[in-house]
PDB file of N, CA and C in Angstrom:
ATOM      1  N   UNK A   1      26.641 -12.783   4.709  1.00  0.00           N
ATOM      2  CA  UNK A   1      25.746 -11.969   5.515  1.00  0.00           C
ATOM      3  C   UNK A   1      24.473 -11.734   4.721  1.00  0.00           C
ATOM      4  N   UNK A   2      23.334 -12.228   5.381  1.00  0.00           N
ATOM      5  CA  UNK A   2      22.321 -11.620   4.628  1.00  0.00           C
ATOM      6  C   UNK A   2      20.762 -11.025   6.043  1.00  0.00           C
ATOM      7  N   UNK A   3      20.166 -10.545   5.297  1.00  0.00           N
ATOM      8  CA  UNK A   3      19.289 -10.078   6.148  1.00  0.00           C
ATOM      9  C   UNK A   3      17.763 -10.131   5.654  1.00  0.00           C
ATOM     10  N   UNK A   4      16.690 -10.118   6.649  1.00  0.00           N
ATOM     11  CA  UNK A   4      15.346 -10.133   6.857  1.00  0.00           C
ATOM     12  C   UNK A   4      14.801  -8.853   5.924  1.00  0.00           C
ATOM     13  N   UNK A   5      13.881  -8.591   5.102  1.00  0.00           N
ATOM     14  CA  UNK A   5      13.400  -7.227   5.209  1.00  0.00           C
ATOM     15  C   UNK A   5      12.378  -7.064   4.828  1.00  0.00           C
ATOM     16  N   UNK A   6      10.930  -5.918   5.106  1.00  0.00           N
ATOM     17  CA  UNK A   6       9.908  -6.057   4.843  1.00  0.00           C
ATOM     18  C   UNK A   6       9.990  -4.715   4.121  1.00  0.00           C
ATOM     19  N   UNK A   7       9.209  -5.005   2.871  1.00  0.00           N
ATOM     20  CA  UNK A   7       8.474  -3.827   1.919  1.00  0.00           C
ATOM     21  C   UNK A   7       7.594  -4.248   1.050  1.00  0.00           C
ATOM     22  N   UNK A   8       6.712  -3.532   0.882  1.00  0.00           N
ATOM     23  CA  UNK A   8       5.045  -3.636  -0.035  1.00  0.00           C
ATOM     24  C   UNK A   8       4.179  -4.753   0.658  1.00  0.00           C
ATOM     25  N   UNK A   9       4.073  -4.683   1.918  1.00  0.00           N
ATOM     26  CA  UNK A   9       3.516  -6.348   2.835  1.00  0.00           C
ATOM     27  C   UNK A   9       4.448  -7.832   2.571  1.00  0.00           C
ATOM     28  N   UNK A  10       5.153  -7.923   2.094  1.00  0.00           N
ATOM     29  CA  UNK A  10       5.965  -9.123   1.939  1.00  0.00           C
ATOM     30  C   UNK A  10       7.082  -8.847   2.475  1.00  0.00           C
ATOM     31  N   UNK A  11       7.762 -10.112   2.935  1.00  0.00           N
ATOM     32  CA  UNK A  11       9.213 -10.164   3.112  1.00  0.00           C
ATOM     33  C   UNK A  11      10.223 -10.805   2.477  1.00  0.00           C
ATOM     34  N   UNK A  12      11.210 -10.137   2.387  1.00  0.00           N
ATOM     35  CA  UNK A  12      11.874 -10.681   1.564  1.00  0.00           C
ATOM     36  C   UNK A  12      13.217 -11.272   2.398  1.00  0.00           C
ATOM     37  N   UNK A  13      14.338 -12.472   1.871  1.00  0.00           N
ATOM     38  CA  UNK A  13      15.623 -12.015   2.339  1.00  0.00           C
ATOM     39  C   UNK A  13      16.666 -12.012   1.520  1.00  0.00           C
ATOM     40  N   UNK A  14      17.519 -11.258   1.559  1.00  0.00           N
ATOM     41  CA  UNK A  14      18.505 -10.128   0.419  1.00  0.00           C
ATOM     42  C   UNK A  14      19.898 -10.350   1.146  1.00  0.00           C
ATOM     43  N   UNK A  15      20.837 -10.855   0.227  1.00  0.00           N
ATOM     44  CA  UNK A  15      22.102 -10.682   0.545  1.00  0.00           C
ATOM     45  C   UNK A  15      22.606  -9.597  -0.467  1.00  0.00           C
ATOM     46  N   UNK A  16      23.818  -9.321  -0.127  1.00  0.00           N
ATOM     47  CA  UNK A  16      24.750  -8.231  -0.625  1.00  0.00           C
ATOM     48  C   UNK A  16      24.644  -8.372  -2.278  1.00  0.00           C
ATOM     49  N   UNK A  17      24.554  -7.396  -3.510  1.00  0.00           N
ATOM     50  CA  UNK A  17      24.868  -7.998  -4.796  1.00  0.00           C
ATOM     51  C   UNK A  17      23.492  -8.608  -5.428  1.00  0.00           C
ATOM     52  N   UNK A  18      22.318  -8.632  -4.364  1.00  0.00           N
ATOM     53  CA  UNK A  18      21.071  -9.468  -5.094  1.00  0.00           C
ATOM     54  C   UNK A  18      20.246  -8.588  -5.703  1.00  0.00           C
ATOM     55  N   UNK A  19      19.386  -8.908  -6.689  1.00  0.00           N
ATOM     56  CA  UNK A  19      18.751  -8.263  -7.165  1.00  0.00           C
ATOM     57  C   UNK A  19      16.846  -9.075  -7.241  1.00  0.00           C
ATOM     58  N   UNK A  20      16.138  -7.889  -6.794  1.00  0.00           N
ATOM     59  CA  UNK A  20      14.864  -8.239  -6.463  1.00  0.00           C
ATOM     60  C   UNK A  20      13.749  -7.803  -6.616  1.00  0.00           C
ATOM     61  N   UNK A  21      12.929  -8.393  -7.100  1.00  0.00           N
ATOM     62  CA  UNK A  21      11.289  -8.000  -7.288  1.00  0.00           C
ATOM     63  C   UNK A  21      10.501  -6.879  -6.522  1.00  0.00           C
ATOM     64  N   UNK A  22      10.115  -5.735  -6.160  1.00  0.00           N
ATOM     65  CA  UNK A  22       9.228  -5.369  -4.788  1.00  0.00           C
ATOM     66  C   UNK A  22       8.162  -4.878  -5.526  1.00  0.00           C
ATOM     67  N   UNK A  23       6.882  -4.622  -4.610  1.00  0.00           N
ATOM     68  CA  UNK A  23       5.852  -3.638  -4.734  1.00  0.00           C
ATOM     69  C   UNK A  23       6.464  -2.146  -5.331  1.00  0.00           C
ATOM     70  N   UNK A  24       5.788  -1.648  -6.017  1.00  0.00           N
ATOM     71  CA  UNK A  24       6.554  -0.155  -6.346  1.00  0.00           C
ATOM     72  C   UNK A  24       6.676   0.622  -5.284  1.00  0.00           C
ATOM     73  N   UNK A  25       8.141   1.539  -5.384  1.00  0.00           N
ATOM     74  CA  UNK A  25       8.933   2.162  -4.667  1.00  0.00           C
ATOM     75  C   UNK A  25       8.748   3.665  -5.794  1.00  0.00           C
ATOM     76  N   UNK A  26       8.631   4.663  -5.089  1.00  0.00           N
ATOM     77  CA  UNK A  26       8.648   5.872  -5.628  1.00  0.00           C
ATOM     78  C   UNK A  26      10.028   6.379  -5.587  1.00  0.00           C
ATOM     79  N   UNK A  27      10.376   6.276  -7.216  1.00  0.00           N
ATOM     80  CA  UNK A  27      12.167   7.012  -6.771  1.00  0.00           C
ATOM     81  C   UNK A  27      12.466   6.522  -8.897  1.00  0.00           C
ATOM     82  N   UNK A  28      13.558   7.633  -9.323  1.00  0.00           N
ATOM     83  CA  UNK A  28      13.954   6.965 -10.513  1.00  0.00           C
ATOM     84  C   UNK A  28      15.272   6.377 -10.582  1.00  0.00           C
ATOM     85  N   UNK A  29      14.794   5.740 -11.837  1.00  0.00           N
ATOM     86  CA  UNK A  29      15.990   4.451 -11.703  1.00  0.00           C
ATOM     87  C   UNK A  29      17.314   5.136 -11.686  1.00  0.00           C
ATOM     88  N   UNK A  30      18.201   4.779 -11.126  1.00  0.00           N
ATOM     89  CA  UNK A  30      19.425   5.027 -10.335  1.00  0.00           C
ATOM     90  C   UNK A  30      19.887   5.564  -9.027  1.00  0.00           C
ATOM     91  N   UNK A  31      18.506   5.672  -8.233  1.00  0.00           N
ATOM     92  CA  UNK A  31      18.070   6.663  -6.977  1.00  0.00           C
ATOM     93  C   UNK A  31      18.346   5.394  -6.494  1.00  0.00           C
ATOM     94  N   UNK A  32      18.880   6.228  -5.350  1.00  0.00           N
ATOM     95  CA  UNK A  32      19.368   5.047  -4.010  1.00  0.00           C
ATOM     96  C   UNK A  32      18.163   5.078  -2.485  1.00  0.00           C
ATOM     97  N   UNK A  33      18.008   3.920  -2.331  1.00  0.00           N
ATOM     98  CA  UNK A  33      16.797   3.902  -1.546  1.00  0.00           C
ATOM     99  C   UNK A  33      17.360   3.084  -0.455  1.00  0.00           C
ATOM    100  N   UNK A  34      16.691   3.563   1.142  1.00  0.00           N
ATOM    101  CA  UNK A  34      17.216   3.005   2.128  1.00  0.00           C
ATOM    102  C   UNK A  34      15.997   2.122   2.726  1.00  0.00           C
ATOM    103  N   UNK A  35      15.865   0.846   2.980  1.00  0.00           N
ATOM    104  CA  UNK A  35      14.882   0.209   3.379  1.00  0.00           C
ATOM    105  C   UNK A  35      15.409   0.045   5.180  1.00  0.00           C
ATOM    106  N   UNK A  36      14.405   0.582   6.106  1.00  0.00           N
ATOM    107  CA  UNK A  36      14.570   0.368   7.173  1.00  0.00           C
ATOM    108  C   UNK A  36      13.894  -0.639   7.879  1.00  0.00           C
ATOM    109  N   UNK A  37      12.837  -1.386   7.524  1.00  0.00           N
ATOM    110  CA  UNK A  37      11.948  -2.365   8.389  1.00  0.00           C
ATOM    111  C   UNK A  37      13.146  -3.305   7.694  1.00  0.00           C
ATOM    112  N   UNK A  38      13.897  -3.563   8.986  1.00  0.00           N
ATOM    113  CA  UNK A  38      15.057  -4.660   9.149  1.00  0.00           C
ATOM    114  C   UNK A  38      14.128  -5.950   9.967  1.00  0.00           C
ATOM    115  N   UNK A  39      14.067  -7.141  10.024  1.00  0.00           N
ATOM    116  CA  UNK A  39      13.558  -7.557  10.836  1.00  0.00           C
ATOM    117  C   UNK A  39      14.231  -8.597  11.573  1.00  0.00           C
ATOM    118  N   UNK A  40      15.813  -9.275  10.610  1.00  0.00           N
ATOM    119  CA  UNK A  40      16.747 -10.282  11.263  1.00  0.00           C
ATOM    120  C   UNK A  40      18.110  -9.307  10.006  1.00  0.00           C
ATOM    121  N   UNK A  41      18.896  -9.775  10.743  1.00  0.00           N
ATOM    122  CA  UNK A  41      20.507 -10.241  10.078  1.00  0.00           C
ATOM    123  C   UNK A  41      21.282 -10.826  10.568  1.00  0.00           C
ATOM    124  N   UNK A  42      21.470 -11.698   9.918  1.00  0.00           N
ATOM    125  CA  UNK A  42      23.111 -12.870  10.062  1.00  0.00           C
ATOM    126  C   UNK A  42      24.148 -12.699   9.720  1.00  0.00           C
ATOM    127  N   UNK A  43      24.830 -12.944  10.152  1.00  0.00           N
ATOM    128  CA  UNK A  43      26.425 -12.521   9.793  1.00  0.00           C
ATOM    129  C   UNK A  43      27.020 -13.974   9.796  1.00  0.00           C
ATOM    130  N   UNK A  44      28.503 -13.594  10.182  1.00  0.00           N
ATOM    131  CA  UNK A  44      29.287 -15.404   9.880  1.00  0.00           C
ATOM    132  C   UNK A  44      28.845 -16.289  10.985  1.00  0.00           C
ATOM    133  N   UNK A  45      28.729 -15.620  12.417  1.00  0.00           N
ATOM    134  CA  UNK A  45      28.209 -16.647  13.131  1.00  0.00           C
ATOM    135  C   UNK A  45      27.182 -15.886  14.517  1.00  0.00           C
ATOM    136  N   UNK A  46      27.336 -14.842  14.086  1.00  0.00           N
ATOM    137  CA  UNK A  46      25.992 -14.105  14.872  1.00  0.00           C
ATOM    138  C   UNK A  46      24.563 -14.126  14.093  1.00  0.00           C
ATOM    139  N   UNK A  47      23.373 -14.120  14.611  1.00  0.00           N
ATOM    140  CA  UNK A  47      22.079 -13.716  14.197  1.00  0.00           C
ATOM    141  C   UNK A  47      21.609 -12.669  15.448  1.00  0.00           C
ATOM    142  N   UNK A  48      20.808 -11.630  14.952  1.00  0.00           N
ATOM    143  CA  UNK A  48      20.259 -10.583  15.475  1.00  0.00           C
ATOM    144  C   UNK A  48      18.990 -10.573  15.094  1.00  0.00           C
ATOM    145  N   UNK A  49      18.371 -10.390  15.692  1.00  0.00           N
ATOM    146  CA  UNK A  49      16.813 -10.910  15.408  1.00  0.00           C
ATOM    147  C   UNK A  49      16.253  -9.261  16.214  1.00  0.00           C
ATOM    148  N   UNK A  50      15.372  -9.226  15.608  1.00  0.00           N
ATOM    149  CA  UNK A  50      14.244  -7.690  15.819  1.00  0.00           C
ATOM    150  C   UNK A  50      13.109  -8.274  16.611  1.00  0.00           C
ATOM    151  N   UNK A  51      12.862  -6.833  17.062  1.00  0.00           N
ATOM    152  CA  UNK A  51      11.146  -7.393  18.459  1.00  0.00           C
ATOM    153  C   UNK A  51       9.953  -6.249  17.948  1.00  0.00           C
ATOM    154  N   UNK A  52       9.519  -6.213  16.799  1.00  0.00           N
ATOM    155  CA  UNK A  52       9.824  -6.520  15.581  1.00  0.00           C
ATOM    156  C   UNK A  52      11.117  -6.258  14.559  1.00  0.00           C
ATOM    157  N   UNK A  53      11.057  -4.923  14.712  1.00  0.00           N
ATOM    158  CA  UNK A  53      12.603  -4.469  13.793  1.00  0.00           C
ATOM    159  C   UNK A  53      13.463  -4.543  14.732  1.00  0.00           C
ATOM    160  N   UNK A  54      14.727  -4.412  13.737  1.00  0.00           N
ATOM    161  CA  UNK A  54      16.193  -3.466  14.789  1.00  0.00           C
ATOM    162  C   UNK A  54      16.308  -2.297  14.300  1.00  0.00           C
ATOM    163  N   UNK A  55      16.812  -1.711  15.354  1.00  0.00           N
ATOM    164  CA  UNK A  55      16.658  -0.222  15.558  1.00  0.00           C
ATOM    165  C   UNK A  55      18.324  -0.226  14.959  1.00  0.00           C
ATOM    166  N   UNK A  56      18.478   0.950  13.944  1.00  0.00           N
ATOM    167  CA  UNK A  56      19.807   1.273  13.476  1.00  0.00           C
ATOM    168  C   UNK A  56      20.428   0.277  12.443  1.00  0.00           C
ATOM    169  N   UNK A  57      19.510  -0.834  11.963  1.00  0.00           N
ATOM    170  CA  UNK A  57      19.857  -1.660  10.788  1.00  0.00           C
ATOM    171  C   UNK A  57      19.062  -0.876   9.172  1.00  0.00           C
ATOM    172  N   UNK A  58      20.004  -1.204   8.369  1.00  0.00           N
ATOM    173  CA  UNK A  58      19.559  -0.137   7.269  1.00  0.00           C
ATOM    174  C   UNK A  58      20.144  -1.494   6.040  1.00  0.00           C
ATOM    175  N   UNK A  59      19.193  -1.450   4.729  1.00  0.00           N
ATOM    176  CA  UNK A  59      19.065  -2.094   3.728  1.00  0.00           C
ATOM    177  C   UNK A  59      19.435  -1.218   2.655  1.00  0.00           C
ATOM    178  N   UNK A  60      20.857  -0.911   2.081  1.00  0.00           N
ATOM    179  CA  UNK A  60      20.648   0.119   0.990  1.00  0.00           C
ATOM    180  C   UNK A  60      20.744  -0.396  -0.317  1.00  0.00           C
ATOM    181  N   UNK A  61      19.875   0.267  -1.068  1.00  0.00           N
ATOM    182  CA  UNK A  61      19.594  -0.326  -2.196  1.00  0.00           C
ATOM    183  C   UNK A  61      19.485   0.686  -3.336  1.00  0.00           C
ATOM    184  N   UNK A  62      19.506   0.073  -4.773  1.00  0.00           N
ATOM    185  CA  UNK A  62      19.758   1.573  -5.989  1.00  0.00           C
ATOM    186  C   UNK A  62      18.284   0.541  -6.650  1.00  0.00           C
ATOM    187  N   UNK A  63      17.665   1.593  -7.453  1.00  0.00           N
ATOM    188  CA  UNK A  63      16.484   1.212  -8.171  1.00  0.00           C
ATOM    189  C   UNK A  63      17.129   0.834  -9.602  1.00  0.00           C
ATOM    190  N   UNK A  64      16.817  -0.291 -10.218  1.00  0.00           N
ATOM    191  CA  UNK A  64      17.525  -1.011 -11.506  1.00  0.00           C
ATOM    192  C   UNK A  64      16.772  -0.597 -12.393  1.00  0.00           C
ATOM    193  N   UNK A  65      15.109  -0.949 -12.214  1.00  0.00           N
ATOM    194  CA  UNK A  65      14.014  -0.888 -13.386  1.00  0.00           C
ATOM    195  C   UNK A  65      12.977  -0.476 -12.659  1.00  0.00           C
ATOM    196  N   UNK A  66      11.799   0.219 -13.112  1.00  0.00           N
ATOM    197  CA  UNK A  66      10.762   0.741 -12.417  1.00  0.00           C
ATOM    198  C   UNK A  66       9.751   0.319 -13.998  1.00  0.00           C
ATOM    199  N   UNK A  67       8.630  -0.664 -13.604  1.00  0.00           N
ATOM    200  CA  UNK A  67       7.893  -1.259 -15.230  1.00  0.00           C
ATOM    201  C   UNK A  67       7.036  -1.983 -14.198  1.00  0.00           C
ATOM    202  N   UNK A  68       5.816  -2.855 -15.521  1.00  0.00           N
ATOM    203  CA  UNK A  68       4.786  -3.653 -14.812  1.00  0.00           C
ATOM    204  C   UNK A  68       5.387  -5.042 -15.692  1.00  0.00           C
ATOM    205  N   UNK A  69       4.645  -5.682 -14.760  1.00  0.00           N
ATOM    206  CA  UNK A  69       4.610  -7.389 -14.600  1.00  0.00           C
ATOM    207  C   UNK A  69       3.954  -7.594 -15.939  1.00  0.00           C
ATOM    208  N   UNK A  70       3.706  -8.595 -16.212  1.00  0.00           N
ATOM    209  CA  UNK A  70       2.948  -9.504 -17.174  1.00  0.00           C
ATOM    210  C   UNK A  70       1.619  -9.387 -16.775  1.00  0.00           C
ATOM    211  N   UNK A  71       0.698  -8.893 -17.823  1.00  0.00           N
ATOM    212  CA  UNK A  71      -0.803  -9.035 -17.718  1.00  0.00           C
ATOM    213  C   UNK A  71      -1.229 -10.398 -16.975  1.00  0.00           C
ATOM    214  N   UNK A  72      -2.000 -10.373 -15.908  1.00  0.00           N
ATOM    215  CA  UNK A  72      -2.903 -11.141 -15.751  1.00  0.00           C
ATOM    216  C   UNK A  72      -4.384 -11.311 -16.142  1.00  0.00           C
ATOM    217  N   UNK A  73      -4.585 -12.528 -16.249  1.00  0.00           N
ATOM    218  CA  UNK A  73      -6.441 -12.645 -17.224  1.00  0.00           C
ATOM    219  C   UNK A  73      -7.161 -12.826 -15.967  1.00  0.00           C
ATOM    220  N   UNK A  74      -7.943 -11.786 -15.939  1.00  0.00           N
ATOM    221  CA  UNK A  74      -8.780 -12.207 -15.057  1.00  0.00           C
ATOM    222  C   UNK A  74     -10.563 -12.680 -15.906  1.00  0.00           C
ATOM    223  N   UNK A  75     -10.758 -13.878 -15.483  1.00  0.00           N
ATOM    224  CA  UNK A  75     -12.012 -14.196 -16.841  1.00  0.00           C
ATOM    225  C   UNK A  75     -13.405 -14.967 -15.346  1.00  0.00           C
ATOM    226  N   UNK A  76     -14.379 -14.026 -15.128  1.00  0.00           N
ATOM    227  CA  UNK A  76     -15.685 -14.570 -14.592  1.00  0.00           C
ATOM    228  C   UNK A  76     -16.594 -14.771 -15.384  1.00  0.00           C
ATOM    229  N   UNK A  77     -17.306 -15.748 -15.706  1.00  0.00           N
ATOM    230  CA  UNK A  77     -18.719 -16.303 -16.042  1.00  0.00           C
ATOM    231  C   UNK A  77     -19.493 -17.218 -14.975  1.00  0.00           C
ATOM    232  N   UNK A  78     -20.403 -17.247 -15.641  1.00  0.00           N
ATOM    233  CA  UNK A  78     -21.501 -17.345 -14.878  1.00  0.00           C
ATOM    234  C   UNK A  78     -22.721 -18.457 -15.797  1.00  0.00           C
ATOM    235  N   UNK A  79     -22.251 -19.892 -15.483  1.00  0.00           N
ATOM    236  CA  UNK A  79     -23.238 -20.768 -16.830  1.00  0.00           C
ATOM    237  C   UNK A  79     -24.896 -20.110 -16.790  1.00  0.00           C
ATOM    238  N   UNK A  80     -25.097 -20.497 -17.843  1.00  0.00           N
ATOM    239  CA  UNK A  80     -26.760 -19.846 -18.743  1.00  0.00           C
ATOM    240  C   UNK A  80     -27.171 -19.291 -18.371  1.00  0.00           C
ATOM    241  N   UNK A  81     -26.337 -17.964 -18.051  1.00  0.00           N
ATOM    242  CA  UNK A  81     -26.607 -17.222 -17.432  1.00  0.00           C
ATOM    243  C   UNK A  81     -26.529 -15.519 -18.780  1.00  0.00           C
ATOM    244  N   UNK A  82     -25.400 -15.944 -19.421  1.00  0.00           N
ATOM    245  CA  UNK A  82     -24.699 -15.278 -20.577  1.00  0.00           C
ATOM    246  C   UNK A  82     -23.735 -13.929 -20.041  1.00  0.00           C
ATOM    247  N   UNK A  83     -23.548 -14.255 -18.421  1.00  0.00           N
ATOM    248  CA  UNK A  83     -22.364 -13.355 -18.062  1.00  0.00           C
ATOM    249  C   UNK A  83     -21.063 -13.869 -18.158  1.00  0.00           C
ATOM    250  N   UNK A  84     -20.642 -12.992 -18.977  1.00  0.00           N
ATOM    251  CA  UNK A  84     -19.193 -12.696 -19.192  1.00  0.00           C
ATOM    252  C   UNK A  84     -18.085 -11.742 -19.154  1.00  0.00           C
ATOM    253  N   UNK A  85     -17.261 -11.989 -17.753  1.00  0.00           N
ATOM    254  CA  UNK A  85     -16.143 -10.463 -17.799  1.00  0.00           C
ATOM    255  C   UNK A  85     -14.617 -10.716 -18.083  1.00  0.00           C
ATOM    256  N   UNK A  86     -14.353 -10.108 -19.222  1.00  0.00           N
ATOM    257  CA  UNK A  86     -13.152 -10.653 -18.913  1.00  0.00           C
ATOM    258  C   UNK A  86     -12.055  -8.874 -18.741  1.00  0.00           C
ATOM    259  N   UNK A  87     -11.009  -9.313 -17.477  1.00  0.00           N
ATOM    260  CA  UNK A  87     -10.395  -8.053 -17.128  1.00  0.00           C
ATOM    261  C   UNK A  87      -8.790  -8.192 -17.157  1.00  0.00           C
ATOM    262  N   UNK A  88      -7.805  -7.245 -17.850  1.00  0.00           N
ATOM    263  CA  UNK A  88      -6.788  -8.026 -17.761  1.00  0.00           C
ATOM    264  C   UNK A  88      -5.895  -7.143 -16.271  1.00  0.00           C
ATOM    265  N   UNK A  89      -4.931  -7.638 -15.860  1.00  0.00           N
ATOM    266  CA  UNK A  89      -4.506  -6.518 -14.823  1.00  0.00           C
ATOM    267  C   UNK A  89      -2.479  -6.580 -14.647  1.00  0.00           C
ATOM    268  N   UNK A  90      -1.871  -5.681 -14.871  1.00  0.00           N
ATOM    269  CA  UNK A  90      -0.600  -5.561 -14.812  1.00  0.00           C
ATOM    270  C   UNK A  90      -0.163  -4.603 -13.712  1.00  0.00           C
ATOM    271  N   UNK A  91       0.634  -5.400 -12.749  1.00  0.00           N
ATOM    272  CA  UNK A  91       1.106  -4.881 -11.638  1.00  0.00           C
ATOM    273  C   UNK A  91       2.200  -3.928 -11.918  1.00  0.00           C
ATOM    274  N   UNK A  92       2.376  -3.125 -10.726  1.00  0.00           N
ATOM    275  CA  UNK A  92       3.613  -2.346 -11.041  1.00  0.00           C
ATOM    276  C   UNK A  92       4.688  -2.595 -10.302  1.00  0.00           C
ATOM    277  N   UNK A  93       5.896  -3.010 -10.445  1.00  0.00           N
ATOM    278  CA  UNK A  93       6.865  -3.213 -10.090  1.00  0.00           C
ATOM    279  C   UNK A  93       8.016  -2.354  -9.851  1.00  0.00           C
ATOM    280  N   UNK A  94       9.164  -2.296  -8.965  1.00  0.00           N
ATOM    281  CA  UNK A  94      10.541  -2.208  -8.804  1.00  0.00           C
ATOM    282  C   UNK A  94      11.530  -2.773  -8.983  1.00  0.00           C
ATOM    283  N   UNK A  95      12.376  -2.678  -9.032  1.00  0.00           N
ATOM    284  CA  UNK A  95      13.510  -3.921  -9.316  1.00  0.00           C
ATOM    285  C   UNK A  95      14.825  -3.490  -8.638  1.00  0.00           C
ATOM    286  N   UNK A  96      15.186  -3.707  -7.594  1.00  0.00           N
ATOM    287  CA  UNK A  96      16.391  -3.281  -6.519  1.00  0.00           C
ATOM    288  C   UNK A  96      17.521  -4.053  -6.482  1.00  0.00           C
ATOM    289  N   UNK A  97      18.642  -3.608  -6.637  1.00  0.00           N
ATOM    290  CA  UNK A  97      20.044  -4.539  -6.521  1.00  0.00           C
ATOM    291  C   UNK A  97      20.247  -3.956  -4.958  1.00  0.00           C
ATOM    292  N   UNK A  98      20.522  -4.713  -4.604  1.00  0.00           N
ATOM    293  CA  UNK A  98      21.187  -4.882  -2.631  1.00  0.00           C
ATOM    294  C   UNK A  98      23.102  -4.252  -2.866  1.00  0.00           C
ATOM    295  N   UNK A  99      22.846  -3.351  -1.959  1.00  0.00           N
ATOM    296  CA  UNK A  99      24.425  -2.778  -2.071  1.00  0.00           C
ATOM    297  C   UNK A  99      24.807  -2.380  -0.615  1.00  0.00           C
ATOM    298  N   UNK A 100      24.144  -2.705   0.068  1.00  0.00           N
ATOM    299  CA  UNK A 100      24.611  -2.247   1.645  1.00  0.00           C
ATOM    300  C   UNK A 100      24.014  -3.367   2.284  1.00  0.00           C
ATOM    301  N   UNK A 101      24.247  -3.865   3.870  1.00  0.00           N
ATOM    302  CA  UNK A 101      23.591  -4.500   4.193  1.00  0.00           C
ATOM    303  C   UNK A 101      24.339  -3.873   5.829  1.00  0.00           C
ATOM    304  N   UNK A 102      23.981  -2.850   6.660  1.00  0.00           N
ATOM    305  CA  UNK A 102      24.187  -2.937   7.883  1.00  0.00           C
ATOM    306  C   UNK A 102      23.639  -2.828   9.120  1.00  0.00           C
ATOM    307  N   UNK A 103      24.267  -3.546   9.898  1.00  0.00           N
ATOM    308  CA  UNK A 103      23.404  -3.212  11.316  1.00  0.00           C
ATOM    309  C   UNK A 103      23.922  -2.566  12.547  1.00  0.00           C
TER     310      UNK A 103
END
């Protein structure tokens, strides 16, 4: 069984036991978080599909790690010109293990 789900503008899909990347989630690590924008789930031989969501499908999930990503370089110039920026930027992350999956 796994299912559709949207959080931080992306979608993801998450079976039972997975563990996953998101946009930051406000909560500390060991807080259990319920993701409701369901948007499909499959089972052994049903699919349920949302118009957009389903109503009464729930994603529960525990927070693993709450940290940032790896610096990114951000580097603009500009030839003979002698502009130079360089900016570095580290995202902030969540990190969710999947422990519920119902609809």
């Amino acid at each position: 069984m796994y299912a559709i789900i949207r959080t931080g503008g992306k979608q993801y899909q998450v079976a039972q036991g997975d563990q996953l990347r998101v946009e930051k989630i406000n909560g500390e690590v060991g807080d259990m978080v319920e993701l409701d924008d369901v948007l499909m789930v499959v089972g052994d031989d049903t699919a349920t599909i949302g118009t957009p969501l389903l109503e009464n499908a729930t994603v529960k999930a525990k927070i693993v790690e709450q940290d940032k990503a790896k610096k990114v370089i951000v580097f603009k110039k500009k030839r003979r010109k002698g502009y130079r920026l360089k900016q570095g930027h580290r995202q902030l992350y969540t990190a969710l293990a999947i422990e519920e999956i119902s609809a």
